[in-house]
Structures are given as structure tokens and as C-alpha cells.
N, C-alpha and C. Protein backbone atom coordinates (compact mmCIF):
# COMPACT_ATOMS: atom_id res chain seq x y z
N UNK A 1 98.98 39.87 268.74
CA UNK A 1 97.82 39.16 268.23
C UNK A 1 96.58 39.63 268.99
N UNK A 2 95.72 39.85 268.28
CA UNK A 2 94.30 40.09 268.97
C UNK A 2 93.39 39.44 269.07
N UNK A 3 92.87 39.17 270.36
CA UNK A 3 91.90 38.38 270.40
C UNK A 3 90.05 38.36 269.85
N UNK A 4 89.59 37.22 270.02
CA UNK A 4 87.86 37.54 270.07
C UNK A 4 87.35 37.73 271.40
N UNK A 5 86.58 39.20 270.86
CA UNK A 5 85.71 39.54 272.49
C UNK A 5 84.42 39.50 271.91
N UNK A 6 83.53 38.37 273.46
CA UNK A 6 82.25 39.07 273.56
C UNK A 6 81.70 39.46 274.38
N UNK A 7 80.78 40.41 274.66
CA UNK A 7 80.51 41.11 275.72
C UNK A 7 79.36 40.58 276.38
N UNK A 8 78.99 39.62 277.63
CA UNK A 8 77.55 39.60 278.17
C UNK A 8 77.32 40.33 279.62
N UNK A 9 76.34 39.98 279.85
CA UNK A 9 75.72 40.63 281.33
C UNK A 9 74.81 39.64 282.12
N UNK A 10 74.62 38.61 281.08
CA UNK A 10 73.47 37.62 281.64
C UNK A 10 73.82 36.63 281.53
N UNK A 11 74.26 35.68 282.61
CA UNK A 11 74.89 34.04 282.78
C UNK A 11 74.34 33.32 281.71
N UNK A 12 72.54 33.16 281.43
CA UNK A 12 72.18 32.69 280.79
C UNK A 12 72.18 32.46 279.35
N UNK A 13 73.35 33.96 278.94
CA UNK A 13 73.57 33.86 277.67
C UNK A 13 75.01 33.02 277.08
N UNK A 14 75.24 32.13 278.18
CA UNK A 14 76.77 31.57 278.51
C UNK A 14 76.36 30.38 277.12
N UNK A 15 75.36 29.40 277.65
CA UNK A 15 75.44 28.00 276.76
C UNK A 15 75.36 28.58 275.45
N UNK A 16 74.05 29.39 275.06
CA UNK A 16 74.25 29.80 273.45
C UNK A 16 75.44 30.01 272.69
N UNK A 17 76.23 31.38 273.49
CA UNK A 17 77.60 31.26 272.97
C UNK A 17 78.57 30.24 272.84
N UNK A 18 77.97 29.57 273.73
CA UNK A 18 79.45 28.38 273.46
C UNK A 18 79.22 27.54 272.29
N UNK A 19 77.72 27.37 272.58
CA UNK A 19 77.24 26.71 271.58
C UNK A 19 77.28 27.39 269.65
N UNK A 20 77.27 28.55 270.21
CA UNK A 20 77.19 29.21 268.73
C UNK A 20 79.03 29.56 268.19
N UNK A 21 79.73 29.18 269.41
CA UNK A 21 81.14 29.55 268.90
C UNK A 21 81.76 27.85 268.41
N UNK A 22 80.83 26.74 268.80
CA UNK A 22 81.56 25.83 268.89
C UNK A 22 82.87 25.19 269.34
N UNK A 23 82.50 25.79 270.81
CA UNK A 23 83.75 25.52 271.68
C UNK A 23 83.94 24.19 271.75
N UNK A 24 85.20 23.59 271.76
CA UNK A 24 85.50 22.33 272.31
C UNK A 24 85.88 22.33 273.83
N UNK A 25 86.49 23.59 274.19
CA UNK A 25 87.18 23.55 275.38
C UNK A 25 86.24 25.07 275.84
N UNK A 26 85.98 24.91 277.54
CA UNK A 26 85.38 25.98 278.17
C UNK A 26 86.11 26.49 279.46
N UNK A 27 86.71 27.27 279.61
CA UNK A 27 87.43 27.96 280.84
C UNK A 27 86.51 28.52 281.29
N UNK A 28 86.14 28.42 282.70
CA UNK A 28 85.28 29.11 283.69
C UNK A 28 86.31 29.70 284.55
N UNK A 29 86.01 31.26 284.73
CA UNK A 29 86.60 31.66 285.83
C UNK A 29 85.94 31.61 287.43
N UNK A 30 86.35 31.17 288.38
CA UNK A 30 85.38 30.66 289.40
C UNK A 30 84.49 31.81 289.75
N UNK A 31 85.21 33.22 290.07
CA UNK A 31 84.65 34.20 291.19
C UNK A 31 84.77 35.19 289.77
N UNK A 32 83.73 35.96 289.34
CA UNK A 32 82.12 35.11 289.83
C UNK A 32 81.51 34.56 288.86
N UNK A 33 81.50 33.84 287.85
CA UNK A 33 80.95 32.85 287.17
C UNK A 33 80.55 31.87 288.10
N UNK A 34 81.01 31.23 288.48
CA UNK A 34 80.60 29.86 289.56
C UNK A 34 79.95 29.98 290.88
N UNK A 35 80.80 31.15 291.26
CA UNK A 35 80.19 31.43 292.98
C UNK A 35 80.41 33.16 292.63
N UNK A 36 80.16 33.58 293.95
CA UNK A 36 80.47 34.74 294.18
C UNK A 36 81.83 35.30 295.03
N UNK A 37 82.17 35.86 295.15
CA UNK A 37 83.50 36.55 295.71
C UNK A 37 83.61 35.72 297.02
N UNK A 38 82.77 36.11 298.13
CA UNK A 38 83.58 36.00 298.99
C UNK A 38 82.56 34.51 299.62
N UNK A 39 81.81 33.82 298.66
CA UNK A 39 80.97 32.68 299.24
C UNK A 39 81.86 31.28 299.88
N UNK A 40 81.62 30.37 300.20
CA UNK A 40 81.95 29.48 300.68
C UNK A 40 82.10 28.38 300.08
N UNK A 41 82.39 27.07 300.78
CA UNK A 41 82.92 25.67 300.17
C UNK A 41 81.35 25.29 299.55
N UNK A 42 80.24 25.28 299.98
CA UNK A 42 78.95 24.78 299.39
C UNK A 42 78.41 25.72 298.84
N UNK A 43 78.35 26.62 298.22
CA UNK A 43 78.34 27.55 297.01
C UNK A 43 79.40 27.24 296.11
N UNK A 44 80.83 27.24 296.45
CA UNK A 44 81.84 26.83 294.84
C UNK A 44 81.11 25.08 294.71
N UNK A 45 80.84 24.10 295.23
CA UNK A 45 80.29 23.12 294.75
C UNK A 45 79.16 22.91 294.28
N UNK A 46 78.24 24.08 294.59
CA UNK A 46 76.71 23.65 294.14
C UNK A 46 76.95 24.58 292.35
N UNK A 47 78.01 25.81 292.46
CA UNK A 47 77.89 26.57 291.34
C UNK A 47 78.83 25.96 290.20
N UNK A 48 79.90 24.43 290.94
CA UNK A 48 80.58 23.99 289.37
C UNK A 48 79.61 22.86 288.88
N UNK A 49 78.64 22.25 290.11
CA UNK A 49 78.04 21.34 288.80
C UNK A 49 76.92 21.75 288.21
N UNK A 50 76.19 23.15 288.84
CA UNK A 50 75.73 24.02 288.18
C UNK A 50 75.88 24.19 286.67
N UNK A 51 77.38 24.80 286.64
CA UNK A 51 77.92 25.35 285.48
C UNK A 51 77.85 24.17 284.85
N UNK A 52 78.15 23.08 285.22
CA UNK A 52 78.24 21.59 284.52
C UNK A 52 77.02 21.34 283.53
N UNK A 53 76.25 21.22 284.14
CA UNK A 53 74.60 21.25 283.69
C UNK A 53 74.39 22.37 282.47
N UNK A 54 75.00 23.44 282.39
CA UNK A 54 74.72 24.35 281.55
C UNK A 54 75.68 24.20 280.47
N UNK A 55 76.60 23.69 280.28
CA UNK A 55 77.35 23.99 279.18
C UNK A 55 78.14 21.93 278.99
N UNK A 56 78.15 21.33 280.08
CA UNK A 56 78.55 20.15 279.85
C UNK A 56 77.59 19.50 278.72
N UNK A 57 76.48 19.59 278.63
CA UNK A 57 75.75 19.07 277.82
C UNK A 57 75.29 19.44 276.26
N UNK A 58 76.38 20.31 276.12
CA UNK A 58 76.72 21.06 274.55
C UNK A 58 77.27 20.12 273.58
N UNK A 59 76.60 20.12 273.06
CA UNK A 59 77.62 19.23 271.83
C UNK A 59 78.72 19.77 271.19
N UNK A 60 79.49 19.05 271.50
CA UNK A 60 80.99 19.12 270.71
C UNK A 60 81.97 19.44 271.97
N UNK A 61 81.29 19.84 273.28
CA UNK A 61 82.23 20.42 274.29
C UNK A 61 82.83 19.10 275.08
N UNK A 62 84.36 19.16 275.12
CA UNK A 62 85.05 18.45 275.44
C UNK A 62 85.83 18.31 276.74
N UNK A 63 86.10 19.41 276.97
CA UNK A 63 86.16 19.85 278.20
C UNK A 63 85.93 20.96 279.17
N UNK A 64 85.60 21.01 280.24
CA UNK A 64 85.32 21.89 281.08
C UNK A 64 86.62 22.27 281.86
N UNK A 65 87.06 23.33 282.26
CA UNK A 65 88.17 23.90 282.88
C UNK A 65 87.57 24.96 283.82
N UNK A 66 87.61 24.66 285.01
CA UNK A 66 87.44 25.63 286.33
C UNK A 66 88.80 26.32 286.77
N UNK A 67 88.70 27.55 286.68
CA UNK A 67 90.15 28.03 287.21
C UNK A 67 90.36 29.29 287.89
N UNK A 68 90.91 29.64 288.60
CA UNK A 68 90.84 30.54 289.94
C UNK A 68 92.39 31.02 290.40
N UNK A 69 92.61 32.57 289.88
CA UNK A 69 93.84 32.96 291.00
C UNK A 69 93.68 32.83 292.08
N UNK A 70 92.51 32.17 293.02
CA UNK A 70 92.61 32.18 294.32
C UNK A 70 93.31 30.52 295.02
N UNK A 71 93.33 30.48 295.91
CA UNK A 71 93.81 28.99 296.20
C UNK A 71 92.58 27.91 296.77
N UNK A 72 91.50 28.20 296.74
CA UNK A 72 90.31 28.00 297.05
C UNK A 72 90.13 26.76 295.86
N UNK A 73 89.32 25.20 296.63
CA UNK A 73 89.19 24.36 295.88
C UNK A 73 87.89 23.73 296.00
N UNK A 74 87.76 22.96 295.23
CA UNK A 74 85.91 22.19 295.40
C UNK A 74 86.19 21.12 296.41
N UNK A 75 85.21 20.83 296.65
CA UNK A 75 85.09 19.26 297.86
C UNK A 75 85.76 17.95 297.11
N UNK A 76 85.30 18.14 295.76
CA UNK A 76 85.78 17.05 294.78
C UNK A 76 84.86 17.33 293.28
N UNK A 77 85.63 16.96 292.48
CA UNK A 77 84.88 17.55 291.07
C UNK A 77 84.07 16.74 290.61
N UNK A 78 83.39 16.91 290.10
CA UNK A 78 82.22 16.01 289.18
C UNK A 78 82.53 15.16 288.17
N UNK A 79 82.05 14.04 288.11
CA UNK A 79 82.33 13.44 286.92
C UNK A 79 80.97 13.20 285.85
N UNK A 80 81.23 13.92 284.75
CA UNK A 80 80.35 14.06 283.72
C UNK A 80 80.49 13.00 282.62
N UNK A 81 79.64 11.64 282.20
CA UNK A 81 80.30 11.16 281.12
C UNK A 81 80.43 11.77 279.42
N UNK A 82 81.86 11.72 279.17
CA UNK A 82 82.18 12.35 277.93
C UNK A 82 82.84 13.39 278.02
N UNK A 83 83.01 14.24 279.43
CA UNK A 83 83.20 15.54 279.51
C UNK A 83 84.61 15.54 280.41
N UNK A 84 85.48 15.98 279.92
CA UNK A 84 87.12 15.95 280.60
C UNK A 84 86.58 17.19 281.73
N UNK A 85 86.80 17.08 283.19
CA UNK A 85 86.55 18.19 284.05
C UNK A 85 87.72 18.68 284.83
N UNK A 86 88.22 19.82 284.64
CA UNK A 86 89.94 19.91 285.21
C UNK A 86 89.27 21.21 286.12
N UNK A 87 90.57 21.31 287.41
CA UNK A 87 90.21 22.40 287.93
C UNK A 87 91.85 23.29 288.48
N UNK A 88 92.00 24.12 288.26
CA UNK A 88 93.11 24.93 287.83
C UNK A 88 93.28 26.08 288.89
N UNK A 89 93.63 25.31 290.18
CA UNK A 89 93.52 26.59 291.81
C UNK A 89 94.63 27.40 291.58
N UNK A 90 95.14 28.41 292.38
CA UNK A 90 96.20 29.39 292.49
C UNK A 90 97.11 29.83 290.82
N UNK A 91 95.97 29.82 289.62
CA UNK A 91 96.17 29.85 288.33
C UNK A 91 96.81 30.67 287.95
N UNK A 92 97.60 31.61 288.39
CA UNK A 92 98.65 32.61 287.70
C UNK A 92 97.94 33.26 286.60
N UNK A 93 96.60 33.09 286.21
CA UNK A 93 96.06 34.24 285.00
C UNK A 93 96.68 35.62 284.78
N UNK A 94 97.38 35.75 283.94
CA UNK A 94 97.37 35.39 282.38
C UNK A 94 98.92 35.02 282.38
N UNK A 95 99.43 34.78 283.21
CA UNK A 95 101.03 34.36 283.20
C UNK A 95 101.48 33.04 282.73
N UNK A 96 100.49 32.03 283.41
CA UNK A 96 100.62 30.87 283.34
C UNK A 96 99.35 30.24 282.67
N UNK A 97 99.95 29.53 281.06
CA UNK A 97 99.56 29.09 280.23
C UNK A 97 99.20 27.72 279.90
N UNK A 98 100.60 27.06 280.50
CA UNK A 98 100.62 25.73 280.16
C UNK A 98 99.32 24.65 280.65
N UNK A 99 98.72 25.11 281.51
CA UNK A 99 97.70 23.55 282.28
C UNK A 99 96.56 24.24 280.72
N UNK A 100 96.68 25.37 279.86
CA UNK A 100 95.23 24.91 278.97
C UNK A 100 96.23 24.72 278.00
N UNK A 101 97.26 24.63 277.15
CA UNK A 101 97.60 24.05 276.13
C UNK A 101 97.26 23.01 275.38
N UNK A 102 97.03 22.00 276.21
CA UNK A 102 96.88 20.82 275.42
C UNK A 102 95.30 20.84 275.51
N UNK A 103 94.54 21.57 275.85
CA UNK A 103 93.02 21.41 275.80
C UNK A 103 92.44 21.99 274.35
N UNK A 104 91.73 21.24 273.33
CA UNK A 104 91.10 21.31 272.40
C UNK A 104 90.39 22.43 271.86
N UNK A 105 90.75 22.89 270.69
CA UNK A 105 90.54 23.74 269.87
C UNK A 105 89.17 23.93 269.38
N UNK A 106 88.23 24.93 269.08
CA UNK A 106 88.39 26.20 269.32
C UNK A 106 87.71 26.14 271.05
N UNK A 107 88.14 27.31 271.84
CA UNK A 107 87.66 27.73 272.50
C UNK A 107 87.03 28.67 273.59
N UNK A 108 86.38 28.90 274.72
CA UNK A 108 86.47 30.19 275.26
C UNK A 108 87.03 29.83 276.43
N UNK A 109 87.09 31.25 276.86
CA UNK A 109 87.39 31.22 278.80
C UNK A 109 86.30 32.64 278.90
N UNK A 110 85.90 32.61 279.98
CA UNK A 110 84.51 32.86 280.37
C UNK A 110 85.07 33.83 282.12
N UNK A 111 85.03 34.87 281.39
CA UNK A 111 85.49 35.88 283.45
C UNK A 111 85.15 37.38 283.01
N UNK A 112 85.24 37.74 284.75
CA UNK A 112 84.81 38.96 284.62
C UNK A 112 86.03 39.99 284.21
N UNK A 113 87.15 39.63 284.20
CA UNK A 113 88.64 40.50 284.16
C UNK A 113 89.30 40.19 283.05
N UNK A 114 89.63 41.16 281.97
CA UNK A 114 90.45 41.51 281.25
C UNK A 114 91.37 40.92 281.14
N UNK A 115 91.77 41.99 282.34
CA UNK A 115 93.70 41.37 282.81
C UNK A 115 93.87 40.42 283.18
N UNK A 116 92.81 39.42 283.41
CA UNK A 116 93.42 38.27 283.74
C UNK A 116 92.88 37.04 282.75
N UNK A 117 91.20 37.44 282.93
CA UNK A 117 91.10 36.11 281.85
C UNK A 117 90.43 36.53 280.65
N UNK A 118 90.70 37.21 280.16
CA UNK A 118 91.00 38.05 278.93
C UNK A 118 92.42 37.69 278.50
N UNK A 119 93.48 38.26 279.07
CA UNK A 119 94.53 37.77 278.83
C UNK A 119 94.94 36.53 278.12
N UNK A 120 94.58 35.24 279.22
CA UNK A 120 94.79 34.29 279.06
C UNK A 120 93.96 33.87 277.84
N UNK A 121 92.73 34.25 277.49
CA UNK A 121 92.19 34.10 276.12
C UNK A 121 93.22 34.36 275.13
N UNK A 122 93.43 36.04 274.69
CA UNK A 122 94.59 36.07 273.88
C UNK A 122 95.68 34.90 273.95
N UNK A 123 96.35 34.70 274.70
CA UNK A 123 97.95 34.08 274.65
C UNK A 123 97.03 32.51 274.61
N UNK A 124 96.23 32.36 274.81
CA UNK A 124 95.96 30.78 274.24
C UNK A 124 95.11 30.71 273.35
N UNK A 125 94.55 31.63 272.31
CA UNK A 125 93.49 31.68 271.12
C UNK A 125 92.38 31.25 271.43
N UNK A 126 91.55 31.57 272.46
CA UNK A 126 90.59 31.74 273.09
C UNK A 126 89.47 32.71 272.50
N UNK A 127 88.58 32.29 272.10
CA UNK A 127 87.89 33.28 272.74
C UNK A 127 87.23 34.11 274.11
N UNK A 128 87.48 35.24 274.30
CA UNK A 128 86.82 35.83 275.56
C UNK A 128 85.34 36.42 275.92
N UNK A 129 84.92 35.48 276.55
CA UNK A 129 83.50 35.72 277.07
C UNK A 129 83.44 36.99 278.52
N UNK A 130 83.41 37.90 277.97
CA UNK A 130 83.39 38.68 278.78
C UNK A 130 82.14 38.92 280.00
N UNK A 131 82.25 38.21 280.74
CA UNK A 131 80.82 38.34 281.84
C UNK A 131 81.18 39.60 282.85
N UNK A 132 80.07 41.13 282.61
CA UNK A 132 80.23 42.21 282.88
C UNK A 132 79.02 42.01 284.14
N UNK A 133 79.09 41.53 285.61
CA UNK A 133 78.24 41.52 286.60
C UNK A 133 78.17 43.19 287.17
N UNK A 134 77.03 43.59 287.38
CA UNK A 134 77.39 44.81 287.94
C UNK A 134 78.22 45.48 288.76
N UNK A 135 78.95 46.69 288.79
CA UNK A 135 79.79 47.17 289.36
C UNK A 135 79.52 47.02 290.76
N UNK A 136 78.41 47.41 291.43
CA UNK A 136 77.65 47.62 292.64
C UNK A 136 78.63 46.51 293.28
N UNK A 137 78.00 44.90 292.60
CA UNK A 137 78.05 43.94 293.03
C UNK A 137 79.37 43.54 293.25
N UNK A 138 80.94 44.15 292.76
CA UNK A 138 82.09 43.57 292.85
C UNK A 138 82.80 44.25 294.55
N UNK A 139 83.46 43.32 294.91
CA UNK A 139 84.29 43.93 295.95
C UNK A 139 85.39 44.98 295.34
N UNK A 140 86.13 45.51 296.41
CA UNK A 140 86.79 46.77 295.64
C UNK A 140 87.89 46.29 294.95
N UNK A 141 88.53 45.34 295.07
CA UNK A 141 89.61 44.60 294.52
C UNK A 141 89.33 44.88 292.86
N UNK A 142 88.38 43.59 292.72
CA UNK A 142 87.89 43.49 291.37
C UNK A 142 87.60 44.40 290.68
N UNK A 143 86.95 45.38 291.35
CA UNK A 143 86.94 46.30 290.62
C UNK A 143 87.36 47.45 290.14
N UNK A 144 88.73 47.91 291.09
CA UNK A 144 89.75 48.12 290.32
C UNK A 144 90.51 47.40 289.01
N UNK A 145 90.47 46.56 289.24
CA UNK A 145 90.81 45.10 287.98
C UNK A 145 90.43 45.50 287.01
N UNK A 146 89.10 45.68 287.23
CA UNK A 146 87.77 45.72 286.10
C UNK A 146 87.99 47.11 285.07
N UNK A 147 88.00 48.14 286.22
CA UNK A 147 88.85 49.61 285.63
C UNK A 147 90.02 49.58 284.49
N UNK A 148 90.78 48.82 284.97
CA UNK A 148 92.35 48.95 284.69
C UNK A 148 91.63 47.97 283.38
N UNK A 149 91.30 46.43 283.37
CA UNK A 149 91.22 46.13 282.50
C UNK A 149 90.55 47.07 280.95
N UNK A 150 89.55 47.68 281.46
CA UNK A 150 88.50 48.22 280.66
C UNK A 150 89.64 48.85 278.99
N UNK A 151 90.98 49.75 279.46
CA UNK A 151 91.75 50.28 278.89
C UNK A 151 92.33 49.43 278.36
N UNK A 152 92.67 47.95 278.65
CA UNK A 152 93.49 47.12 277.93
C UNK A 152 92.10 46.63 276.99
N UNK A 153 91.43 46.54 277.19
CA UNK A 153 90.25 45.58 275.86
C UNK A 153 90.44 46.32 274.66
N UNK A 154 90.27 47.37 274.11
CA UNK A 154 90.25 48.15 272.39
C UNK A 154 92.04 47.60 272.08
N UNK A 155 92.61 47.21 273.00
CA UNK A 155 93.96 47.22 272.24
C UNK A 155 94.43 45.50 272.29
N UNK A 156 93.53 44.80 272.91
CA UNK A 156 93.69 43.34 273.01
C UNK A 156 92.41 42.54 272.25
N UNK A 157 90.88 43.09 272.14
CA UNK A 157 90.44 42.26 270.91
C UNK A 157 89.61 43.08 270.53
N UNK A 158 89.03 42.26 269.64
CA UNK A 158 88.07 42.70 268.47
C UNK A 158 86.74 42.59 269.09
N UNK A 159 85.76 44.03 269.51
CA UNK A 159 84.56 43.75 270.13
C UNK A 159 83.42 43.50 269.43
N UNK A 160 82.98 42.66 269.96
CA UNK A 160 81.73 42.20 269.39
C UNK A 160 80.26 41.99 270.21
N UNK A 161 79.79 43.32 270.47
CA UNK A 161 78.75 43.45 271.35
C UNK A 161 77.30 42.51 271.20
């Protein structure tokens, strides 16, 4: 099955899309949508209610989903009224499926990696918000990731620049 891809470069083009895809459900990948790679406990908290502010206040969006292969967690999550806020640490992307199953149809997940939350778009009918931060800016990890993913995208969705 192939997924929906879209391609951005600019955070700010995050709410429109959601808004124009009519997401019910929003997967944020933490690093780096939320924070940056290697930032700290008051950067991942100032950047989820950040993200909160930008897309919690969408109509029709139902829930927010923060989620992270790392084991790294917030101080405590926000409570938004109307807005289900889950947060999804040591996430097995794209292996482990089950914590978004039961989260509401249609929707995206929002990362910089392919292989991971790309993935998890496909195998849960997601759309994938592809956030492309500059290369410069990734540690070397990621961006090997980023490489490797690049070859899996033409054969996992449909681009839509």
C-alpha cells in the first residue's frame, strides 16, 4: 500500500496542512519538530505546548500525539480543552503500531525520517508530512536516516510537492 506524501521545509506550513488535510489525529515526531536533537528538558516542554498552540486549535483536530524513538519525556503534558494529548517515549517507529490505532481518522504524522515516521504513516493510513530541516542542521545519525530514507520514499508514497 502506498502512502500520502507531503513535502515541507517550513514549520509554519504545519497548521495549513493539517488544516487543509482535515486531520483528526496529528503525530508529532519530537526531534526535530518539537525540539531539536540534542536540546534539553525546557526546550522539549516549551516546544510541545508550542506545537499545541499551532495545530491544537484546528478544527476538527482531535488529538495530538507526541512520539519519540528516544526515551526522553516532558515534565508533564498539557492539558488542552477538547484536545486528547498522548505522548508515545521509546516508540519503536515504524515497528510498533498499536498506541496510534485507535486514534481517529483521517490523519498525519509529521517527522523528518522516512524510515521511521514515514513508515509508520504508511502501516497506519496516515498521511506523511514530511518536514525536510536542513542537512547542515542534522547530527550525523539522522542523517544517515535521512539518506537511506530518501530511496525508500518513490516506492512508499505518492509525492506531492
Amino acid at each position: 500500500m502506498r502512502g500520502h506524501y507531503v513535502s515541507l521545509t517550513d514549520e509554519d506550513e504545519i497548521p495549513a496542512l493539517v488544516r487543509e488535510l482535515g486531520a483528526r489525529t496529528v503525530i508529532a515526531d519530537i526531534e526535530p519538530v518539537v525540539a531539536s536533537w540534542d536540546s534539553g528538558q525546557e526546550e522539549l516542554d516549551q516546544g510541545i505546548g508550542r506545537f499545541l498552540d499551532r495545530v491544537g486549535g484546528i478544527e476538527g483536530v482531535a488529538v495530538v500525539c507526541f512520539a519519540t524513538n528516544s526515551a526522553r519525556m516532558p515534565s508533564a503534558l498539557p492539558n488542552r480543552p477538547g484536545i486528547r494529548v498522548e505522548y508515545v517515549a521509546s516508540a519503536r517507529k515504524p515497528l510498533r503500531a498499536a498506541p496510534y490505532r485507535s486514534m481517529p481518522q483521517p490523519g498525519a504524522v509529521i517527522g523528518d525520517q522516512v524510515a521511521t515516521d514515514g513508515m509508520l504513516a504508511a502501516r497506519i493510513g496516515y498521511t506523511f508530512l514530511h518536514y525536510r530541516p536542513s542537512l547542515r542542521d542534522m547530527p550525523p545519525g539522522p542523517r544517515i536516516l535521512f539518506g537511506g530514507g530518501e530511496i525508500l520514499r518513490p516506492v512508499i508514497f505518492h509525492d506531492r510537492q
